[in-house]
Protein backbone atom coordinates (compact mmCIF):
# COMPACT_ATOMS: atom_id res chain seq x y z
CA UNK A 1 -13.71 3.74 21.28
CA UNK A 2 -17.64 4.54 20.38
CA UNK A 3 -19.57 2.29 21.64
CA UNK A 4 -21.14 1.28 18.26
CA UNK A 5 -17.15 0.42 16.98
CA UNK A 6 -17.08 -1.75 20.52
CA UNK A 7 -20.69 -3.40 19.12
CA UNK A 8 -19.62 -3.97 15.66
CA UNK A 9 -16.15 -5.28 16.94
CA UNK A 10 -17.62 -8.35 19.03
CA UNK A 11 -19.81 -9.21 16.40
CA UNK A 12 -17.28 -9.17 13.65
CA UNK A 13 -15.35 -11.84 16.24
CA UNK A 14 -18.03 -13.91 16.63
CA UNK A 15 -18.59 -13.50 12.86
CA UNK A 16 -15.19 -15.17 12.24
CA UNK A 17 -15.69 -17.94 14.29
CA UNK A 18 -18.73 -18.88 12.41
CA UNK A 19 -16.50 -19.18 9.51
CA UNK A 20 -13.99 -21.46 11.32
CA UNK A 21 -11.40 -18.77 12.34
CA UNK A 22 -10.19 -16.92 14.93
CA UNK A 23 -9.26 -13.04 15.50
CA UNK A 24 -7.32 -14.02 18.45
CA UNK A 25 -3.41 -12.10 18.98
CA UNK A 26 -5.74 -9.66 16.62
CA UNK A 27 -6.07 -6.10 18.24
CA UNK A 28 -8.95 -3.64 17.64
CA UNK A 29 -6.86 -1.31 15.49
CA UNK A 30 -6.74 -4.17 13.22
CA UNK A 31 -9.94 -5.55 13.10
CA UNK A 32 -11.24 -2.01 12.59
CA UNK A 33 -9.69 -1.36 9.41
CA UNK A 34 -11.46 -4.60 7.88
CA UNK A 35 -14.63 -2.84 9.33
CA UNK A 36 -13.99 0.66 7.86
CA UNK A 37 -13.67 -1.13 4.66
CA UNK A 38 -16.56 -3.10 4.77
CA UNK A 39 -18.17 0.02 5.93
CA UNK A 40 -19.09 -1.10 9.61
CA UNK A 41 -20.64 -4.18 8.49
CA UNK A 42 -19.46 -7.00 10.86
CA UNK A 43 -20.11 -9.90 8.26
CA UNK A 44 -18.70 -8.57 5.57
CA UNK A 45 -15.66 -7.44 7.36
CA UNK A 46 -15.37 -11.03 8.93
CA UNK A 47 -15.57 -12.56 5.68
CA UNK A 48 -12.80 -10.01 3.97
CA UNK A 49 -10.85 -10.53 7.27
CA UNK A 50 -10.89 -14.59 6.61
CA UNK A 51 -10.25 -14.39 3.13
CA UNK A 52 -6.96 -11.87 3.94
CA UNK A 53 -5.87 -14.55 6.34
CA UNK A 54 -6.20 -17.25 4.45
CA UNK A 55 -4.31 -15.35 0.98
CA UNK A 56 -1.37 -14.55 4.08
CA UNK A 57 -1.29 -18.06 4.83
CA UNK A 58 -0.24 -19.00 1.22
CA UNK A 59 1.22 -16.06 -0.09
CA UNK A 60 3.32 -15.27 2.49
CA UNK A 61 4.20 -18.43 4.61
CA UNK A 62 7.15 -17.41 6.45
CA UNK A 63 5.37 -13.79 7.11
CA UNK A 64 7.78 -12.10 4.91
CA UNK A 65 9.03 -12.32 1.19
CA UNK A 66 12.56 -12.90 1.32
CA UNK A 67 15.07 -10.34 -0.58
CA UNK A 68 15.96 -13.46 -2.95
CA UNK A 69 12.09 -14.33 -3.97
CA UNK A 70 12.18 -10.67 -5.63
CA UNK A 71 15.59 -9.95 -6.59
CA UNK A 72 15.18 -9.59 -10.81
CA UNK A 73 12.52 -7.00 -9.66
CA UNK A 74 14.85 -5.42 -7.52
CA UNK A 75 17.42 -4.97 -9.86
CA UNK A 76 15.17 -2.93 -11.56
CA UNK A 77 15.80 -0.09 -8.65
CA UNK A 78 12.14 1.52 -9.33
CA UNK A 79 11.03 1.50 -5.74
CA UNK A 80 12.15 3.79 -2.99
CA UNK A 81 11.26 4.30 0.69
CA UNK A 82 11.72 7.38 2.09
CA UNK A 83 11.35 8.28 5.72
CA UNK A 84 8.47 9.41 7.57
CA UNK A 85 5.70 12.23 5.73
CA UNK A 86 4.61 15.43 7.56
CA UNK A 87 1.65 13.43 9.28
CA UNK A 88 4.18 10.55 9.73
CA UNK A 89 3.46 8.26 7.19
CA UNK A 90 5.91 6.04 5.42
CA UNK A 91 6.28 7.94 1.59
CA UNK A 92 6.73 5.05 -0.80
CA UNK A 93 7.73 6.09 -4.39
CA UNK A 94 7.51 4.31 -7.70
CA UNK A 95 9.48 5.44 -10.68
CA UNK A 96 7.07 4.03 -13.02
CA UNK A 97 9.60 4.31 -15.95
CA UNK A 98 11.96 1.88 -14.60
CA UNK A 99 9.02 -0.62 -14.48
CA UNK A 100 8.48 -3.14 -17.83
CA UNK A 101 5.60 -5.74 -17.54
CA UNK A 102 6.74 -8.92 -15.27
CA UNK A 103 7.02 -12.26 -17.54
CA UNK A 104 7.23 -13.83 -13.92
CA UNK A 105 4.09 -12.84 -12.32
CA UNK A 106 4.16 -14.66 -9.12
CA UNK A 107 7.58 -12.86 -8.44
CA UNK A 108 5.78 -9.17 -9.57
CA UNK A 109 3.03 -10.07 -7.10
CA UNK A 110 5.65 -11.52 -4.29
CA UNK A 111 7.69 -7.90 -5.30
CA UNK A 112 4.06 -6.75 -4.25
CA UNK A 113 3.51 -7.56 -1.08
CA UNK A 114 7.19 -6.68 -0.08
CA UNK A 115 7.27 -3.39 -0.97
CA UNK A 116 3.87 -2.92 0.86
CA UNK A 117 5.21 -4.96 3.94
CA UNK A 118 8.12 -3.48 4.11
CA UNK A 119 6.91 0.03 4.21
CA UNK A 120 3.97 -0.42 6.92
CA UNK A 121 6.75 -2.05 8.71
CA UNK A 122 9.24 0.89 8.90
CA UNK A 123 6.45 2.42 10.80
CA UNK A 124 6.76 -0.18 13.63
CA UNK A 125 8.29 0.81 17.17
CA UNK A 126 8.84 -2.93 18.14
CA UNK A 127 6.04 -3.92 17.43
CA UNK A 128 3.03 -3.38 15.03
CA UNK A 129 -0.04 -1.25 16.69
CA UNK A 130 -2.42 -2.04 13.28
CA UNK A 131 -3.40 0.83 11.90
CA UNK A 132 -0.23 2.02 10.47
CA UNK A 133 -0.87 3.73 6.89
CA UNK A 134 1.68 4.96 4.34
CA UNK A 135 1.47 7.58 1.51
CA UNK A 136 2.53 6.21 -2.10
CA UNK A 137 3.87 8.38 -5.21
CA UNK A 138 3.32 7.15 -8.95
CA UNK A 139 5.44 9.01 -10.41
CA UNK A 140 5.26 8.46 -14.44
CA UNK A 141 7.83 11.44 -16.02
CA UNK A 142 9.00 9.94 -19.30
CA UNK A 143 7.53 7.15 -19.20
CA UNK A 144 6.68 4.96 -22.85
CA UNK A 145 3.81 2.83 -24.13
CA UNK A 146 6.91 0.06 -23.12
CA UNK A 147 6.52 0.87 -19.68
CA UNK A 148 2.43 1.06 -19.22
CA UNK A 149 1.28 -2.52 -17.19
CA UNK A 150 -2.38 -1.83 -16.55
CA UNK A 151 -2.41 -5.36 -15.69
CA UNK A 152 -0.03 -5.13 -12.87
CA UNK A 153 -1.40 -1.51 -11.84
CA UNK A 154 -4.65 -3.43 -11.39
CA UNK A 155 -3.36 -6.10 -9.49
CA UNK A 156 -1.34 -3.77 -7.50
CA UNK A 157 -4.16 -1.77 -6.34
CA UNK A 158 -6.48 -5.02 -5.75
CA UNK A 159 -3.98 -6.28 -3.46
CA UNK A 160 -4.01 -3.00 -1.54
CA UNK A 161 -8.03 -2.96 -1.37
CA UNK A 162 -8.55 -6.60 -0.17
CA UNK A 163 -5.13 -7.21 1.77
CA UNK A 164 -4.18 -3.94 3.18
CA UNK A 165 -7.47 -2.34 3.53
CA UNK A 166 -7.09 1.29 5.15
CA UNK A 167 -3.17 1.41 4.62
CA UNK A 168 -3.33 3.72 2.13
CA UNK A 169 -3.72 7.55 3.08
CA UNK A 170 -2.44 8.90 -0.03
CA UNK A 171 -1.72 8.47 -3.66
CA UNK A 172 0.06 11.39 -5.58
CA UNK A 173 0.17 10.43 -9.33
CA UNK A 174 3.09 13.08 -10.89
CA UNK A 175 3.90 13.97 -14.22
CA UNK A 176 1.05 11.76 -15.83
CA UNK A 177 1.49 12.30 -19.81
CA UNK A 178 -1.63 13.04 -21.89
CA UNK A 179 -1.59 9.40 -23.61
CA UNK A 180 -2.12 7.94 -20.26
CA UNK A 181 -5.34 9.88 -19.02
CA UNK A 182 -7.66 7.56 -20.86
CA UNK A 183 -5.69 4.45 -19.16
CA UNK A 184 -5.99 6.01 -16.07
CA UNK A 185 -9.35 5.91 -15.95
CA UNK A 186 -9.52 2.44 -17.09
CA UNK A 187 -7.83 1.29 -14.43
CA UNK A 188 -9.99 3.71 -12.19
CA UNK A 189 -12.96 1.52 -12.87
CA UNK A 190 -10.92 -1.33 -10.93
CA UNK A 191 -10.56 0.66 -7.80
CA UNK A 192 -13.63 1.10 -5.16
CA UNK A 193 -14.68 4.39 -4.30
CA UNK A 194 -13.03 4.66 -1.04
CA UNK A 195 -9.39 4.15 -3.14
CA UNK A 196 -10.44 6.63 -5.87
CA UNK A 197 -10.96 9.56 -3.02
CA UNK A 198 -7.32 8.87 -1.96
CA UNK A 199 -5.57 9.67 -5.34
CA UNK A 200 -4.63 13.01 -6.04
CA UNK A 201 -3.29 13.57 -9.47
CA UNK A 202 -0.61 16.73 -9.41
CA UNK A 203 -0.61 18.99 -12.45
CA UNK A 204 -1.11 22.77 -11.50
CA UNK A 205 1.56 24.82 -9.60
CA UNK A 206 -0.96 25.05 -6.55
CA UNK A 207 -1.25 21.08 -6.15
CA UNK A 208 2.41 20.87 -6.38
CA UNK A 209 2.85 23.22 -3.43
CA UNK A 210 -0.06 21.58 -1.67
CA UNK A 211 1.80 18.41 -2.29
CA UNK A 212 4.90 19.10 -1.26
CA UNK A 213 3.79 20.64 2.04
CA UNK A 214 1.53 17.33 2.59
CA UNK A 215 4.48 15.28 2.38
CA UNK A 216 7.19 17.47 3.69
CA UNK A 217 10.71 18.90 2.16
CA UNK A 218 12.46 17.03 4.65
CA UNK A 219 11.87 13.63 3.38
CA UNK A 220 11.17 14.37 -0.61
CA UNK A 221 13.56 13.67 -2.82
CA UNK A 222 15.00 17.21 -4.66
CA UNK A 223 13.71 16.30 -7.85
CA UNK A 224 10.35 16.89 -6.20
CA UNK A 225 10.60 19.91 -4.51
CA UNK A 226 12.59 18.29 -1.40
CA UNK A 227 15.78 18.85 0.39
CA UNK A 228 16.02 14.47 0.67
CA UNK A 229 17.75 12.03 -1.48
CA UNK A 230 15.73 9.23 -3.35
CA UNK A 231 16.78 6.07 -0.85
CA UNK A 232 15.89 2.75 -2.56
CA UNK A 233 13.84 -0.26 -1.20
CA UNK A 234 16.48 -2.77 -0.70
CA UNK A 235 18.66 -0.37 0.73
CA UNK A 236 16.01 0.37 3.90
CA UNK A 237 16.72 -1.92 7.12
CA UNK A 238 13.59 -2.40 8.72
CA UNK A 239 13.02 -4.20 12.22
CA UNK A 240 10.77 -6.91 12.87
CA UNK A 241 9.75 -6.75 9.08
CA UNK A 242 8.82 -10.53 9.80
CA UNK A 243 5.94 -9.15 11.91
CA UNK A 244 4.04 -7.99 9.65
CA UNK A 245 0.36 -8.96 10.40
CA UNK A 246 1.26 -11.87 12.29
């Protein structure tokens, strides 16, 4: 580790135990994602790690959302978790015409934050090292003006900027129809510039090749150019998904 990461680190600690918490059972890998995001500042990183401890605390008090907490948006079978990318990331799929906007938003949030734990978890060799990221696919063929939810695209990508910060390495959107361009980039206004370097919208013949060779044939699903088949969220056994973050 540079020296000026080593520098930054101690202060960020010492940063948030001025604000009444602790970093301890913390590692560095951890603590320097909150710093990447906060671009190396130690205060603001001490302050976004707080806050992220704090929404944990409530969101998530047993350290995992439990299958039953999410089940109606379960049913709707529109997440999948597929093995481990080229660069061994977690690829994390959304079949975003499956999706219809949540009347119960504290379950669509819950459903959340346990598809994102549950894929940085199937990354863990026993135990979590902390800077585990994953690679995510939008993928919107056929979908309807019944299916759009910018409200719970926003809130899905807020949650990954201020709770997960530097999970993400990857966001392929596929198949986006022309009608949904101009909510694209309404919903692009809501992400930080960090997040908006990370999405890669697929259209030509050469970013589909360049996609499927980022992500490998191995683990895509055939409908995308791979040799895998589509393997649903609830259907992935994951160990010590309880550990996430803890």
């Amino acid at each position: 580790m540079e020296r000026n990461q080593e520098i930054a680190l101690t202060q960020m600690r010492k940063s948030v135990e001025k604000l009444g918490s602790s970093t301890d059972s913390y590692g560095e890998k951890t603590l320097m994602r909150f710093l990447i995001a906060r671009s190396m500042n130690p205060e603001k990183a001490a302050k976004m790690f707080c806050q992220w401890k704090k929404w944990r605390a409530e969101m998530v008090p047993l350290g995992y959302i439990t299958d039953s907490e999410v089940a109606d948006e379960s049913a709707a079978e529109k997440v999948y978790l597929q093995g481990l990318s080229k660069n061994g990331y977690p690829v994390l799929i959304i079949k975003v015409n499956k999706h219809f906007p949540s009347k119960d938003q504290v379950q669509f949030k819950k459903f959340v934050v346990h598809a994102l734990d549950k894929t940085i978890a199937s990354l863990f060799k026993g135990r979590e090292i902390g800077n585990e990221k994953f690679i995510g696919i939008l993928d919107l063929q056929n979908i309807t003006y019944s299916n759009v939810d910018v409200r719970g695209m926003i809130t899905g990508f807020q949650f990954l900027q201020a709770y997960y910060p530097e999970r993400l390495a990857t966001c392929y959107l596929l198949h986006m129809p022309q009608f949904f361009v101009t909510i694209w980039r309404f919903i692009c206004r809501f992400l930080d510039k960090a997040t908006q370097q990370k999405m890669r919208i697929v259209i030509s013949e050469e970013q589909k090749e360049e996609f499927i060779r980022e992500v490998g044939e191995d683990i895509l699903p055939e409908e995308y150019g791979g040799r895998a088949k589509l393997v649903l969220l609830q259907d992935v056994a994951v160990n010590h998904y309880h550990k996430v973050e803890e």
